[in-house]
C-alpha atoms as a PDB file:
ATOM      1  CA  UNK A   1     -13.310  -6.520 105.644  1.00  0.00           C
ATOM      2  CA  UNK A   2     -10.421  -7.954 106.748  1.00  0.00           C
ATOM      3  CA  UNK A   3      -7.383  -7.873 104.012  1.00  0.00           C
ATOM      4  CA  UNK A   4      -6.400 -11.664 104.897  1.00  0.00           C
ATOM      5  CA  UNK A   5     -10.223 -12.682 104.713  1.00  0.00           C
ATOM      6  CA  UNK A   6     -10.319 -10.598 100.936  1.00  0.00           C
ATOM      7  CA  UNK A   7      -7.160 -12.488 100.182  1.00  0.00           C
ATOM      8  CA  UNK A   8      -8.428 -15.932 101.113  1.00  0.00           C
ATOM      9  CA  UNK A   9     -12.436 -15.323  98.964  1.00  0.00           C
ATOM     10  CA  UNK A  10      -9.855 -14.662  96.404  1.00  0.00           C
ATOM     11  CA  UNK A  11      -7.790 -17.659  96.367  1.00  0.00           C
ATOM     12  CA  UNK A  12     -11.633 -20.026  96.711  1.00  0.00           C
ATOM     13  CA  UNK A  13     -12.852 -18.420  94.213  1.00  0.00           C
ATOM     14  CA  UNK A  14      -9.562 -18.996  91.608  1.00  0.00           C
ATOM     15  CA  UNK A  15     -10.069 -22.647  93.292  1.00  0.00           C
ATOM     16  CA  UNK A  16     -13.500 -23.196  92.237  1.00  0.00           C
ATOM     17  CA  UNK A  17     -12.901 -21.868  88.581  1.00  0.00           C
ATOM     18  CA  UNK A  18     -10.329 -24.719  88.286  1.00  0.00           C
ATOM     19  CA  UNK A  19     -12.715 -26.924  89.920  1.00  0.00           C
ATOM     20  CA  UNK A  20     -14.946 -25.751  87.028  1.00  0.00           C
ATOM     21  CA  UNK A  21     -12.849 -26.446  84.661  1.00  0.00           C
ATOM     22  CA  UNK A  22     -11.427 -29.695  85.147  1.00  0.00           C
ATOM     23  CA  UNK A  23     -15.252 -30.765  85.953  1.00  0.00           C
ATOM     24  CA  UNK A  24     -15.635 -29.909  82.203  1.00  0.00           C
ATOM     25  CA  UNK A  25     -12.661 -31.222  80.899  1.00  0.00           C
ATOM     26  CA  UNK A  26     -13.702 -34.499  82.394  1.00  0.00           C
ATOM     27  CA  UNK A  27     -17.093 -34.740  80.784  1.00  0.00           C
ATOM     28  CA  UNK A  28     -15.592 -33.628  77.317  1.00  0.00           C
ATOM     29  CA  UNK A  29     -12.957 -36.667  78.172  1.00  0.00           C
ATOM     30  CA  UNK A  30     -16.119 -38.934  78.711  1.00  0.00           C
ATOM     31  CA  UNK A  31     -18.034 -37.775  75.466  1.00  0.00           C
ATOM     32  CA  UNK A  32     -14.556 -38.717  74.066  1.00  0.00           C
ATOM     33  CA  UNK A  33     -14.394 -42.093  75.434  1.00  0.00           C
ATOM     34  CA  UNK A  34     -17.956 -42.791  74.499  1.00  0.00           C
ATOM     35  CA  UNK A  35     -17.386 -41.527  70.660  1.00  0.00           C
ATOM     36  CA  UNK A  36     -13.876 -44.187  70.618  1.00  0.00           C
ATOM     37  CA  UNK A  37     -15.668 -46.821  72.016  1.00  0.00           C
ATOM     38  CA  UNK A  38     -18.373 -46.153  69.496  1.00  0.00           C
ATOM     39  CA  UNK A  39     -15.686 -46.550  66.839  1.00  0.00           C
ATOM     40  CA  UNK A  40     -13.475 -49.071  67.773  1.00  0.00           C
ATOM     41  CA  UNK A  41     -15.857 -51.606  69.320  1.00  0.00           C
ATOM     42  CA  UNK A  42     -17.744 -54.603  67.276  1.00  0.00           C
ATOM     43  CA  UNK A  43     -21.504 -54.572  67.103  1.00  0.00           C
ATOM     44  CA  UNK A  44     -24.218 -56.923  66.284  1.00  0.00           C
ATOM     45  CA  UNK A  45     -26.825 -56.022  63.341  1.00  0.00           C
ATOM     46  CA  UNK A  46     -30.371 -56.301  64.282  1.00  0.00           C
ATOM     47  CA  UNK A  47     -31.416 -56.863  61.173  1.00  0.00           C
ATOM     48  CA  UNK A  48     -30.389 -60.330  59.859  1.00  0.00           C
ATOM     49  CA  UNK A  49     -28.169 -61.299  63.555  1.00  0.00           C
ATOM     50  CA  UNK A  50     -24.856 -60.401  61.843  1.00  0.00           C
ATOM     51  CA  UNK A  51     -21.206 -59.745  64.014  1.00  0.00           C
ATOM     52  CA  UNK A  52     -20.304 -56.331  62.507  1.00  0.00           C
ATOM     53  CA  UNK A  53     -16.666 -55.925  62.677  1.00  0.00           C
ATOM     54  CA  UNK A  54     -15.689 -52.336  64.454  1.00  0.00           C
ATOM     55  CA  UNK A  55     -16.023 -49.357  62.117  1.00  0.00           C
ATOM     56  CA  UNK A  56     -12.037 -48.880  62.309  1.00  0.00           C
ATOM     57  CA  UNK A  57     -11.506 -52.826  61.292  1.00  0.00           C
ATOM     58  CA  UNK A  58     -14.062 -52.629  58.481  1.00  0.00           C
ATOM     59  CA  UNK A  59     -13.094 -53.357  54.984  1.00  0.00           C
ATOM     60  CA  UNK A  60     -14.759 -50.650  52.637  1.00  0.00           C
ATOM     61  CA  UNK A  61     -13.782 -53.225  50.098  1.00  0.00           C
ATOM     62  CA  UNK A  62     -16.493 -55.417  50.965  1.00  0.00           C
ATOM     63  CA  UNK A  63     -18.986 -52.482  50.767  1.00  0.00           C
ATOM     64  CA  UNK A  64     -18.463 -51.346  47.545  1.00  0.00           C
ATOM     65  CA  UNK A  65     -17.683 -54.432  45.263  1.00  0.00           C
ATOM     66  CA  UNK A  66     -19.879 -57.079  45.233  1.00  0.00           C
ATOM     67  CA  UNK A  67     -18.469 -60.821  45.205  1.00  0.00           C
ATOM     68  CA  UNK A  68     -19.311 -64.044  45.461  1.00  0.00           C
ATOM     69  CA  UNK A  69     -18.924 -64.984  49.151  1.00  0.00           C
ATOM     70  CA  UNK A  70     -21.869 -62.802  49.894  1.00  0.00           C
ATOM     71  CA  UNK A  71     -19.739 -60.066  51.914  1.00  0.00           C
ATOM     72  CA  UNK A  72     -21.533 -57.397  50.052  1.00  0.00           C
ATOM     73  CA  UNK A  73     -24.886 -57.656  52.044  1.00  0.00           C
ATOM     74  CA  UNK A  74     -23.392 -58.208  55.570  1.00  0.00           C
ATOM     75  CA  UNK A  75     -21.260 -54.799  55.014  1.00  0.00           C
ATOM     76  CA  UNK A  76     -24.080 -53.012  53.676  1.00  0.00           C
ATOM     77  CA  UNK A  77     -25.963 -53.795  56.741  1.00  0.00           C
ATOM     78  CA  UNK A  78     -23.233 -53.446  59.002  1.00  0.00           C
ATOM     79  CA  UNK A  79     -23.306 -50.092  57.104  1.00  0.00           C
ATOM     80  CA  UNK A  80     -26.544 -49.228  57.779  1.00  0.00           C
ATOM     81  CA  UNK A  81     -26.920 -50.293  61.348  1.00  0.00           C
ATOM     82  CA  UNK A  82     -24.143 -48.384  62.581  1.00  0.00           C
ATOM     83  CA  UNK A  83     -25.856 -45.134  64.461  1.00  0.00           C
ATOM     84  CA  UNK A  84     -23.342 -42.275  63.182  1.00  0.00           C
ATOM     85  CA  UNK A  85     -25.146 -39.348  64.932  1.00  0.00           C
ATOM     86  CA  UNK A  86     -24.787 -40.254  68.254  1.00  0.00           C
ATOM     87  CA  UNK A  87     -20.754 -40.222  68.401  1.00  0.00           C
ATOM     88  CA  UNK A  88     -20.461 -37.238  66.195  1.00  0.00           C
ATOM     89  CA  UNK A  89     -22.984 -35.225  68.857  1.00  0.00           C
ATOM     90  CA  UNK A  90     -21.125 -36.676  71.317  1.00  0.00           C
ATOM     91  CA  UNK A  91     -17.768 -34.804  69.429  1.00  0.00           C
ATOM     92  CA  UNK A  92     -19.856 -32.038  68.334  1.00  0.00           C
ATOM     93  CA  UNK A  93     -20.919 -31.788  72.660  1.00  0.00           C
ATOM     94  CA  UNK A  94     -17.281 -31.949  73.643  1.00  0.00           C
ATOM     95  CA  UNK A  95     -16.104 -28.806  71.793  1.00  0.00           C
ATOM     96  CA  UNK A  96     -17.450 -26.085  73.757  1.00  0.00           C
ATOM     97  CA  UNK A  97     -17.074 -28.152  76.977  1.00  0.00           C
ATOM     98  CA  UNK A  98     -13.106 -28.517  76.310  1.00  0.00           C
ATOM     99  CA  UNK A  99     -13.024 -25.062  75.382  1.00  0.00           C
ATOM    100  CA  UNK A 100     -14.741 -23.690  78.434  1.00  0.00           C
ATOM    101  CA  UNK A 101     -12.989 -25.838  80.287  1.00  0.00           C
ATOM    102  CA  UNK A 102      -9.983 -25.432  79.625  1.00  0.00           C
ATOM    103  CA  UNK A 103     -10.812 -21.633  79.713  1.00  0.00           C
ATOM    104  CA  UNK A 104     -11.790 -21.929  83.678  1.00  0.00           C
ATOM    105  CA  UNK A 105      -9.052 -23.928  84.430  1.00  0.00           C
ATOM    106  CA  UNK A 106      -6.068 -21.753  83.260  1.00  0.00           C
ATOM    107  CA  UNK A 107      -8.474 -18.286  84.232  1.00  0.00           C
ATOM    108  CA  UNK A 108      -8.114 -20.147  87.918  1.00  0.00           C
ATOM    109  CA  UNK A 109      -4.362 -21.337  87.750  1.00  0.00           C
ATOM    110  CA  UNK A 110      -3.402 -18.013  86.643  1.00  0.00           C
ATOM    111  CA  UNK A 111      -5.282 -16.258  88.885  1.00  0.00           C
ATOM    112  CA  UNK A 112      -4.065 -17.927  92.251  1.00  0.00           C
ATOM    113  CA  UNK A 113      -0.494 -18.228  90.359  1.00  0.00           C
ATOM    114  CA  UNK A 114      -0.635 -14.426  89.312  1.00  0.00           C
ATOM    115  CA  UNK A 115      -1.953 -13.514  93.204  1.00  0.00           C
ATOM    116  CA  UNK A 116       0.892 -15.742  94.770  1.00  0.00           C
ATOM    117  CA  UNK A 117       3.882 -13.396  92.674  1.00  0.00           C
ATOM    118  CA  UNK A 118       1.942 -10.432  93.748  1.00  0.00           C
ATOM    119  CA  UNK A 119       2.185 -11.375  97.478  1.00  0.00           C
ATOM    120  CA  UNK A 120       6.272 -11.818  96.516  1.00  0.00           C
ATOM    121  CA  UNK A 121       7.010  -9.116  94.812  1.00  0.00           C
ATOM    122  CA  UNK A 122       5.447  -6.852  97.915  1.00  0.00           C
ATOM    123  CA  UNK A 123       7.137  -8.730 100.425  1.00  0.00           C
ATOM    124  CA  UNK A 124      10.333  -8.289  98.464  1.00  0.00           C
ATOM    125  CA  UNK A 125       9.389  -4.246  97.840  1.00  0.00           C
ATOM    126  CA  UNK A 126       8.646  -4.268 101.656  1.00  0.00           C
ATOM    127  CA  UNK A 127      12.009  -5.680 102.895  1.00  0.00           C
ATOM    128  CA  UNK A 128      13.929  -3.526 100.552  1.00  0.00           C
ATOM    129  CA  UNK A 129      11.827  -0.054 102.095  1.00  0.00           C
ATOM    130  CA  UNK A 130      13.552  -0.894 105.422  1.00  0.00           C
END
Protein backbone atom coordinates (compact mmCIF):
# COMPACT_ATOMS: atom_id res chain seq x y z
CA UNK A 1 0.00 0.00 0.00
CA UNK A 2 0.85 3.19 -0.86
CA UNK A 3 2.62 5.30 2.16
CA UNK A 4 0.43 8.55 1.24
CA UNK A 5 -2.81 6.28 1.02
CA UNK A 6 -1.62 4.66 4.84
CA UNK A 7 -1.11 8.25 5.83
CA UNK A 8 -4.46 9.55 4.66
CA UNK A 9 -6.75 5.99 6.43
CA UNK A 10 -4.83 7.40 9.25
CA UNK A 11 -5.80 10.90 9.39
CA UNK A 12 -10.03 9.52 8.59
CA UNK A 13 -9.81 7.42 11.01
CA UNK A 14 -8.38 10.17 13.90
CA UNK A 15 -11.34 12.22 12.05
CA UNK A 16 -14.05 9.91 12.75
CA UNK A 17 -12.97 9.31 16.49
CA UNK A 18 -13.53 13.10 16.93
CA UNK A 19 -16.59 12.79 15.00
CA UNK A 20 -17.39 10.18 17.70
CA UNK A 21 -16.78 12.10 20.23
CA UNK A 22 -18.31 15.31 19.78
CA UNK A 23 -21.50 13.12 18.57
CA UNK A 24 -21.43 12.08 22.29
CA UNK A 25 -20.65 15.13 23.83
CA UNK A 26 -23.68 16.53 22.13
CA UNK A 27 -26.18 14.01 23.39
CA UNK A 28 -24.68 14.25 27.02
CA UNK A 29 -25.23 18.27 26.33
CA UNK A 30 -28.94 17.35 25.40
CA UNK A 31 -29.57 14.97 28.48
CA UNK A 32 -28.19 18.16 30.18
CA UNK A 33 -30.54 20.53 28.72
CA UNK A 34 -33.43 18.22 29.28
CA UNK A 35 -32.45 17.63 33.20
CA UNK A 36 -32.24 22.02 33.49
CA UNK A 37 -35.27 22.43 31.84
CA UNK A 38 -36.71 19.80 34.10
CA UNK A 39 -35.54 21.97 36.99
CA UNK A 40 -35.96 25.33 36.20
CA UNK A 41 -39.28 25.23 34.34
CA UNK A 42 -42.96 25.62 36.08
CA UNK A 43 -45.36 22.72 35.89
CA UNK A 44 -48.96 22.13 36.36
CA UNK A 45 -50.20 19.40 39.06
CA UNK A 46 -52.60 16.93 37.77
CA UNK A 47 -53.98 16.33 40.74
CA UNK A 48 -56.08 19.28 42.03
CA UNK A 49 -55.07 21.80 38.53
CA UNK A 50 -52.42 23.65 40.59
CA UNK A 51 -49.39 26.12 38.81
CA UNK A 52 -46.34 24.53 40.52
CA UNK A 53 -43.69 27.05 40.72
CA UNK A 54 -40.17 25.57 39.17
CA UNK A 55 -38.31 23.27 41.56
CA UNK A 56 -35.38 26.01 41.78
CA UNK A 57 -38.14 28.91 42.71
CA UNK A 58 -39.88 26.69 45.26
CA UNK A 59 -40.13 27.71 48.81
CA UNK A 60 -39.34 24.57 51.07
CA UNK A 61 -40.90 26.84 53.60
CA UNK A 62 -44.23 26.23 52.40
CA UNK A 63 -43.61 22.43 52.45
CA UNK A 64 -42.69 21.93 55.75
CA UNK A 65 -44.75 24.39 57.99
CA UNK A 66 -48.18 24.42 57.71
CA UNK A 67 -50.14 27.91 57.75
CA UNK A 68 -53.11 29.36 57.30
CA UNK A 69 -53.25 30.46 53.64
CA UNK A 70 -53.41 26.85 52.69
CA UNK A 71 -49.78 26.81 50.98
CA UNK A 72 -49.05 23.62 52.75
CA UNK A 73 -51.22 21.34 50.43
CA UNK A 74 -50.37 23.02 47.05
CA UNK A 75 -46.45 22.42 47.93
CA UNK A 76 -47.01 19.04 49.04
CA UNK A 77 -48.54 18.28 45.78
CA UNK A 78 -46.33 20.25 43.81
CA UNK A 79 -43.98 17.93 45.81
CA UNK A 80 -45.34 14.94 44.85
CA UNK A 81 -46.07 15.53 41.23
CA UNK A 82 -42.73 16.48 40.34
CA UNK A 83 -41.17 13.18 38.41
CA UNK A 84 -37.50 13.18 40.03
CA UNK A 85 -36.26 10.01 38.21
CA UNK A 86 -36.43 11.04 34.91
CA UNK A 87 -33.81 14.10 35.16
CA UNK A 88 -31.54 12.29 37.49
CA UNK A 89 -31.38 9.20 34.66
CA UNK A 90 -31.08 11.69 32.35
CA UNK A 91 -27.67 12.94 34.62
CA UNK A 92 -26.99 9.50 35.60
CA UNK A 93 -27.10 8.76 31.20
CA UNK A 94 -24.80 11.69 30.57
CA UNK A 95 -21.82 10.46 32.63
CA UNK A 96 -20.43 7.78 30.64
CA UNK A 97 -21.48 9.57 27.40
CA UNK A 98 -19.27 12.80 28.44
CA UNK A 99 -16.67 10.58 29.49
CA UNK A 100 -16.45 8.55 26.34
CA UNK A 101 -16.80 11.37 24.59
CA UNK A 102 -14.63 13.36 25.56
CA UNK A 103 -12.25 10.29 25.52
CA UNK A 104 -12.75 9.94 21.47
CA UNK A 105 -12.45 13.36 20.92
CA UNK A 106 -8.99 14.17 22.45
CA UNK A 107 -7.80 10.15 21.37
CA UNK A 108 -8.66 11.82 17.67
CA UNK A 109 -7.18 15.44 18.17
CA UNK A 110 -4.13 13.96 19.48
CA UNK A 111 -3.79 11.52 17.12
CA UNK A 112 -3.98 13.70 13.84
CA UNK A 113 -2.10 16.52 16.06
CA UNK A 114 0.62 13.90 17.21
CA UNK A 115 0.82 12.51 13.25
CA UNK A 116 1.08 16.20 11.89
CA UNK A 117 4.60 16.86 14.35
CA UNK A 118 5.71 13.52 13.19
CA UNK A 119 5.48 14.51 9.47
CA UNK A 120 7.67 17.86 10.81
CA UNK A 121 10.06 16.59 12.67
CA UNK A 122 11.06 14.10 9.51
CA UNK A 123 10.93 16.73 7.12
CA UNK A 124 13.14 18.78 9.40
CA UNK A 125 15.57 15.42 10.06
CA UNK A 126 15.41 15.07 6.19
CA UNK A 127 16.60 18.61 5.24
CA UNK A 128 19.26 18.56 7.83
CA UNK A 129 20.70 14.80 6.21
CA UNK A 130 21.46 16.83 3.04
Amino acid sequence: MHPLAVEQRFLDRAGRLRRWGAGLLICASLFWAYAAWQVLTPYGSTYNAVDCPAPVDAKPRELYFDDAVGRHEDALQCASDRSWPAPLAALAFSVPLSVAGTGLLTAGALSAMLRRHDAAVQQATAGTDR
